[in-house]
C-alpha atoms as a PDB file:
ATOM      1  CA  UNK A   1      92.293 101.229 101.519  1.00  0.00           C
ATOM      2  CA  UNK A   2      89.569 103.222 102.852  1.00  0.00           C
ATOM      3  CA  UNK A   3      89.537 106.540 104.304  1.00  0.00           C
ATOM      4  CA  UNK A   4      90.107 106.932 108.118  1.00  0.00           C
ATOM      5  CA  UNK A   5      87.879 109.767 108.424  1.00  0.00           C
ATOM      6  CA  UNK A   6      84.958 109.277 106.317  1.00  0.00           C
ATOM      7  CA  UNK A   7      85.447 105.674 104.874  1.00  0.00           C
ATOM      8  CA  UNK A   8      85.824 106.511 101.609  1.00  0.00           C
ATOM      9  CA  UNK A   9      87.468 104.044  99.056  1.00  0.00           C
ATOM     10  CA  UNK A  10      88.159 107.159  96.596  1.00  0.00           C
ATOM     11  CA  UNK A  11      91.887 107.493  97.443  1.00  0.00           C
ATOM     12  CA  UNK A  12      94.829 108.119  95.112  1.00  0.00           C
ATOM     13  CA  UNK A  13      98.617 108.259  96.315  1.00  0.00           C
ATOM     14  CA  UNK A  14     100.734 111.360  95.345  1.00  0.00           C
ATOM     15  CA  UNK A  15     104.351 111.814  95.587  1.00  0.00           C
ATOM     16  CA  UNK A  16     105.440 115.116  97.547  1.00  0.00           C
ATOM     17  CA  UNK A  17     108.366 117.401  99.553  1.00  0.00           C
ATOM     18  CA  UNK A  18     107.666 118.521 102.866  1.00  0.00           C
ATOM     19  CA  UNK A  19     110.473 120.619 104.617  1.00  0.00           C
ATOM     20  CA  UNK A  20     110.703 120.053 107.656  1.00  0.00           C
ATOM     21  CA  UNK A  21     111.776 122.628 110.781  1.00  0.00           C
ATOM     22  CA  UNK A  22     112.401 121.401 114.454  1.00  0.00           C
ATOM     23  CA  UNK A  23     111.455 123.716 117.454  1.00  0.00           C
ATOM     24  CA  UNK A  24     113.447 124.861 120.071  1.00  0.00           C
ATOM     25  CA  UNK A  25     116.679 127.670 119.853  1.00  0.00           C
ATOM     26  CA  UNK A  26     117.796 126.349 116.192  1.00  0.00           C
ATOM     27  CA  UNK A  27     119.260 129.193 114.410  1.00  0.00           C
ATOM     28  CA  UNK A  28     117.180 131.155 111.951  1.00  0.00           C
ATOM     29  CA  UNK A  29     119.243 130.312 109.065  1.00  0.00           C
ATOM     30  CA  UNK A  30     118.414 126.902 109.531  1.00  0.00           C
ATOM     31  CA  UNK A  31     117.109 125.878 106.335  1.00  0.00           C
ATOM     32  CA  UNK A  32     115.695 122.250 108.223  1.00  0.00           C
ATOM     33  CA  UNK A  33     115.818 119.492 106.099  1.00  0.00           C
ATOM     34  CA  UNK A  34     113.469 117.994 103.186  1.00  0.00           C
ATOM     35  CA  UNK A  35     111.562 114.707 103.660  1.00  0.00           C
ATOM     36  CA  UNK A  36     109.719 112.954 100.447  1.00  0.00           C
ATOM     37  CA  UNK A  37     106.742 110.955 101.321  1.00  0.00           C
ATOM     38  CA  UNK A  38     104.124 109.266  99.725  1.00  0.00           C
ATOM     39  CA  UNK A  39     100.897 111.238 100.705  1.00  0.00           C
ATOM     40  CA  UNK A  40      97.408 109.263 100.468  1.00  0.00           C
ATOM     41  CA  UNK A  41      94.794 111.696  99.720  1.00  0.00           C
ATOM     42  CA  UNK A  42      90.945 110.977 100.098  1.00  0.00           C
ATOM     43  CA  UNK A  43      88.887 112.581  96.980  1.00  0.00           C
ATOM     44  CA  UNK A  44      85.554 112.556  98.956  1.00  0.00           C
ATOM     45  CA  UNK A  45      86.721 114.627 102.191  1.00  0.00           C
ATOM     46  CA  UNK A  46      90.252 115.771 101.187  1.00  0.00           C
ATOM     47  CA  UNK A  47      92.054 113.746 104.645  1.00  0.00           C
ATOM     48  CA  UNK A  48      95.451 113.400 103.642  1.00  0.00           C
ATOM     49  CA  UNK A  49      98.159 111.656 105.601  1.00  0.00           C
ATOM     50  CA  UNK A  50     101.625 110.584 104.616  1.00  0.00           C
ATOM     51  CA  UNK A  51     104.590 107.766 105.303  1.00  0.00           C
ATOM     52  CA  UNK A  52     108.021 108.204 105.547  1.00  0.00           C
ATOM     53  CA  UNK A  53     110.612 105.883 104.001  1.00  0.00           C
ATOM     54  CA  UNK A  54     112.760 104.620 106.887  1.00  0.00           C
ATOM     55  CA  UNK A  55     115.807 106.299 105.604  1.00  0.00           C
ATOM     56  CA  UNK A  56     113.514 109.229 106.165  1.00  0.00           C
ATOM     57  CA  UNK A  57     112.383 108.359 109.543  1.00  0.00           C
ATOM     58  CA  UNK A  58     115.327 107.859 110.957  1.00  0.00           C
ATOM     59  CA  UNK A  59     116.744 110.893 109.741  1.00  0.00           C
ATOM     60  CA  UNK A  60     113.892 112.349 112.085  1.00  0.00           C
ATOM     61  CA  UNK A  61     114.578 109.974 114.998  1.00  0.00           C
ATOM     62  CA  UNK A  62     118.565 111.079 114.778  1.00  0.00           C
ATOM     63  CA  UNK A  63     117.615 114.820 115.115  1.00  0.00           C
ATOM     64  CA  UNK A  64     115.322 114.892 117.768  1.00  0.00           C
ATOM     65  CA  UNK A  65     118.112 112.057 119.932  1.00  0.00           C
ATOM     66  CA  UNK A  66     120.513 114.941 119.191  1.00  0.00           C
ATOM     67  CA  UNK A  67     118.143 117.617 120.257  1.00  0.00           C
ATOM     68  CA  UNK A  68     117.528 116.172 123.742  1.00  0.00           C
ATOM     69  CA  UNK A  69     114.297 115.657 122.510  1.00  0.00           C
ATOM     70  CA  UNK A  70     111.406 112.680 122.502  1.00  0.00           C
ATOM     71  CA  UNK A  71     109.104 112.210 120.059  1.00  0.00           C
ATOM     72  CA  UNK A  72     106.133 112.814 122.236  1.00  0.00           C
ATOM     73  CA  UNK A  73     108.047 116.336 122.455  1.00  0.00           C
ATOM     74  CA  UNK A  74     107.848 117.072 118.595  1.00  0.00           C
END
């Protein structure tokens, strides 16, 4: 797969946590919640994006319905 931002085929796939907080009047204890995705990682330019599992993602989508919140709003 080639790089979105500079074409790139030199991409490797990395495993990785990413914690994840919510805005809004959460209380500071609030630890949020950790997510593990699968991070894609250009070696040229150093883009990186990342997929969620669905488990994951709907994890996500639950909060934010709970929240009041869209995700244009996140």
């Amino acid at each position: 797969m080639a790089c979105k931002r500079c074409g790139s085929a030199n991409e490797t796939a990395l495993g990785a946590e990413v914690n994840i907080h919510f805005p809004g009047t959460m209380p500071l204890d609030d630890p949020g919640f950790f997510l593990f995705p699968k991070l894609a990682i250009c070696l040229d330019c150093g883009f990186m994006q990342f997929t969620l599992a669905e488990r994951e993602l709907c994890l996500v989508k639950k909060v934010l319905a709970g929240r009041g919140n869209s995700a244009d709003a996140a």
